[in-house]
Protein backbone atom coordinates (compact mmCIF):
# COMPACT_ATOMS: atom_id res chain seq x y z
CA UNK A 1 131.30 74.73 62.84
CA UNK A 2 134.60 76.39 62.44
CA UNK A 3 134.55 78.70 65.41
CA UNK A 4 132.75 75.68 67.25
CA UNK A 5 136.11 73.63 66.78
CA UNK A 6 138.73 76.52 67.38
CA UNK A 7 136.43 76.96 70.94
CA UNK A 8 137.04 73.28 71.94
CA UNK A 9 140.86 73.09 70.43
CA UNK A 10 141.57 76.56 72.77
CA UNK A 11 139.62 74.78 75.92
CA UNK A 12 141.86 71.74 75.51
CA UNK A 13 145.12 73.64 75.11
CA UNK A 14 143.91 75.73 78.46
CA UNK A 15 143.29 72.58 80.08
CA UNK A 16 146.58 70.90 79.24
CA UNK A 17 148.52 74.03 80.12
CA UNK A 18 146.80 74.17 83.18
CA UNK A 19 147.43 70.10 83.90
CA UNK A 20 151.07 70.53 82.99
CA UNK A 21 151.56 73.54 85.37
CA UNK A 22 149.65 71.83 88.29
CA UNK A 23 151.51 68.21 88.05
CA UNK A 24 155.58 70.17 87.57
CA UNK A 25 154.26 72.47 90.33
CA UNK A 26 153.25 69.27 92.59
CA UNK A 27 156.55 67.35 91.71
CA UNK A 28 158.90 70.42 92.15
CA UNK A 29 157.31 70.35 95.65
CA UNK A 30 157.80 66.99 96.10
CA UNK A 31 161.39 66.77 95.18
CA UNK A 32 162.06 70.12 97.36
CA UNK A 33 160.54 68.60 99.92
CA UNK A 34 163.03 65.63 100.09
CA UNK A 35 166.24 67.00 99.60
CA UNK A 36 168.02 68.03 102.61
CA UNK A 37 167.48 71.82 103.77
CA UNK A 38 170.34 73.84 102.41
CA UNK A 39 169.56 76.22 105.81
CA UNK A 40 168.74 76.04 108.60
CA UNK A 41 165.67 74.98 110.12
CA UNK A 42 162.19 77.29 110.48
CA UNK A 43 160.78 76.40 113.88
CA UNK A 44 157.09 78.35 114.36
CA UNK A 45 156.54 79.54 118.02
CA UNK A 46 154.85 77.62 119.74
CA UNK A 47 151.32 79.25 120.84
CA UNK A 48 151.37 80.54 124.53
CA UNK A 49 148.58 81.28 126.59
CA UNK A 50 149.02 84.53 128.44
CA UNK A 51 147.31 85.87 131.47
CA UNK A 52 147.66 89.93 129.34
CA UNK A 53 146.08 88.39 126.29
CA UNK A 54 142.95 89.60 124.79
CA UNK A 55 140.66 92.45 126.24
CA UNK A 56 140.10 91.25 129.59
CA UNK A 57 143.61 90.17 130.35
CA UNK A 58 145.43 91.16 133.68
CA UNK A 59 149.04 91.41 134.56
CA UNK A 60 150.94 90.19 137.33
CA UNK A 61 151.65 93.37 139.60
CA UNK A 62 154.47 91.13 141.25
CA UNK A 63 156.36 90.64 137.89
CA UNK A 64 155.81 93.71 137.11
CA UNK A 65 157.29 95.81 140.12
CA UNK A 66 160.25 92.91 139.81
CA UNK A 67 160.41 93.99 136.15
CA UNK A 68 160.65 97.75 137.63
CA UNK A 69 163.25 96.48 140.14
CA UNK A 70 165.33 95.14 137.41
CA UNK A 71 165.47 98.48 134.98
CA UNK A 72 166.44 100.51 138.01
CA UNK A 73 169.46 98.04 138.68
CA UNK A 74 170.47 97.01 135.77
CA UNK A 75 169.15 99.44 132.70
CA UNK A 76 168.45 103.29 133.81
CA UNK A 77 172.75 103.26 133.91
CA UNK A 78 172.27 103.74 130.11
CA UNK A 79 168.50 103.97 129.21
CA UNK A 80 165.28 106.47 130.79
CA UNK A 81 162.14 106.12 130.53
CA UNK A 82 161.73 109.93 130.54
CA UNK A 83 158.02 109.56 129.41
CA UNK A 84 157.07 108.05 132.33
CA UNK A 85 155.51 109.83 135.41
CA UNK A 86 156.05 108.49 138.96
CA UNK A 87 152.22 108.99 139.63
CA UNK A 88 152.08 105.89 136.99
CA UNK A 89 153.33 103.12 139.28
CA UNK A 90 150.12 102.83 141.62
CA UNK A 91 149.16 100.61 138.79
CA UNK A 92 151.48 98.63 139.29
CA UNK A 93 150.57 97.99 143.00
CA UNK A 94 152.64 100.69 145.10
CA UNK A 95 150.49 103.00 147.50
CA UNK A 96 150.48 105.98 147.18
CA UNK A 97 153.16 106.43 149.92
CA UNK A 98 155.45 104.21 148.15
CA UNK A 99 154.60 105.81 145.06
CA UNK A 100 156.56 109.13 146.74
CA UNK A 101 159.28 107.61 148.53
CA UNK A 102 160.12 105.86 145.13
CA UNK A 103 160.11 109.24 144.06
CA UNK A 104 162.23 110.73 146.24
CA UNK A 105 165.03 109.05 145.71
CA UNK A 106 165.76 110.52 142.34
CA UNK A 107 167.15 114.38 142.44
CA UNK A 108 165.24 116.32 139.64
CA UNK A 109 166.55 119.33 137.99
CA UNK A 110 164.04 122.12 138.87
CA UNK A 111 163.56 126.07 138.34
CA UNK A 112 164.07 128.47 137.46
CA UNK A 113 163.86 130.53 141.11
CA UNK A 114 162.86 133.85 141.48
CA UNK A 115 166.37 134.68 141.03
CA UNK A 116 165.86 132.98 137.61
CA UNK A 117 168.80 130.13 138.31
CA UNK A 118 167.63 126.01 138.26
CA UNK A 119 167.95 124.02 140.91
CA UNK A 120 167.85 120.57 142.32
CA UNK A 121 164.66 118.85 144.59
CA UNK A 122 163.66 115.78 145.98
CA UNK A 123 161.19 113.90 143.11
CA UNK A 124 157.53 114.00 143.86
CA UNK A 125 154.99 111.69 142.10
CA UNK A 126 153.78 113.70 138.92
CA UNK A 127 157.45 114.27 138.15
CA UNK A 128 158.73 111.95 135.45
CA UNK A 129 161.95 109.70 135.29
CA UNK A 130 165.09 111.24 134.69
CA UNK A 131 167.00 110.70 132.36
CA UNK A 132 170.41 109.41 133.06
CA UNK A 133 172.37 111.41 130.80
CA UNK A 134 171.97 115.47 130.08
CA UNK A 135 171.43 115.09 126.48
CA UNK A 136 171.89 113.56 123.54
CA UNK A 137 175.66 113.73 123.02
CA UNK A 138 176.91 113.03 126.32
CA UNK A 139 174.97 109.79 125.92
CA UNK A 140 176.61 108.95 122.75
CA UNK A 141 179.70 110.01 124.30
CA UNK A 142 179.63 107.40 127.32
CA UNK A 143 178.46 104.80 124.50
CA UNK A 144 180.88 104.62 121.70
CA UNK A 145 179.32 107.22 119.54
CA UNK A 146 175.85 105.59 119.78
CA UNK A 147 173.22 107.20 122.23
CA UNK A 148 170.77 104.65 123.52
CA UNK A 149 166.82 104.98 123.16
């Protein structure tokens, strides 16, 4: 009868612990709720539906070779996409002849010769992008000590 007793006395202290955790938990949230945010608001994003999501999704060639346009004016002064091969931007829409002209206007540092000394040629499509600085430090050099990625 004894252990009977100490069973239900330790069930109701569980219980009340469990009530009296639940109901300050429930208030605290209430009165946090009310008081004025001490910061500034958390807005979620709002859900977008893309044309690139999921496993079928396509892009938009036209905002892409716009978004191609725009690096070549505005970001290969500081930043290269050195990774990327000419050959790469039929799928963005170019022909193939476009694909070399685009090429050929960038002058890529070639060689060596049979003489063994480098030298300078048109681009040609499995060439990549060059970069826009020589290295590392004259990139840092032209941007305050910090070289761009």
């Amino acid at each position: 009868m004894k252990t009977i007793l100490t069973s239900l006395a330790l069930l109701g202290l569980v219980l009340a612990g469990t009530a009296a955790a639940t109901t300050g938990a429930i208030a605290q949230e209430e009165a946090h709720s009310d008081a004025a945010p001490t910061h500034f608001p958390i807005h979620q994003p709002k859900e977008m539906d893309w044309s690139f999501a999921g496993p079928f999704g396509t892009y938009d060639k036209a905002q892409l070779q716009r978004g191609l346009k725009v690096f070549k004016e505005v970001c290969a002064t500081c930043h290269s996409m050195k990774l990327v091969a000419f050959r790469t931007l039929e799928d963005l829409g170019y022909s193939e002849a476009q694909v070399k002209a685009l090429a050929a206007e960038y002058t890529i540092n070639d060689g060596p010769n049979d003489a063994g000394d480098m030298f300078e040629r048109p681009g040609i499509p499995s060439d990549h992008f060059p970069a826009p600085f020589p290295n590392d430090q004259a990139a840092a050099a032209a941007n305050g000590g910090a070289a761009p990625p």
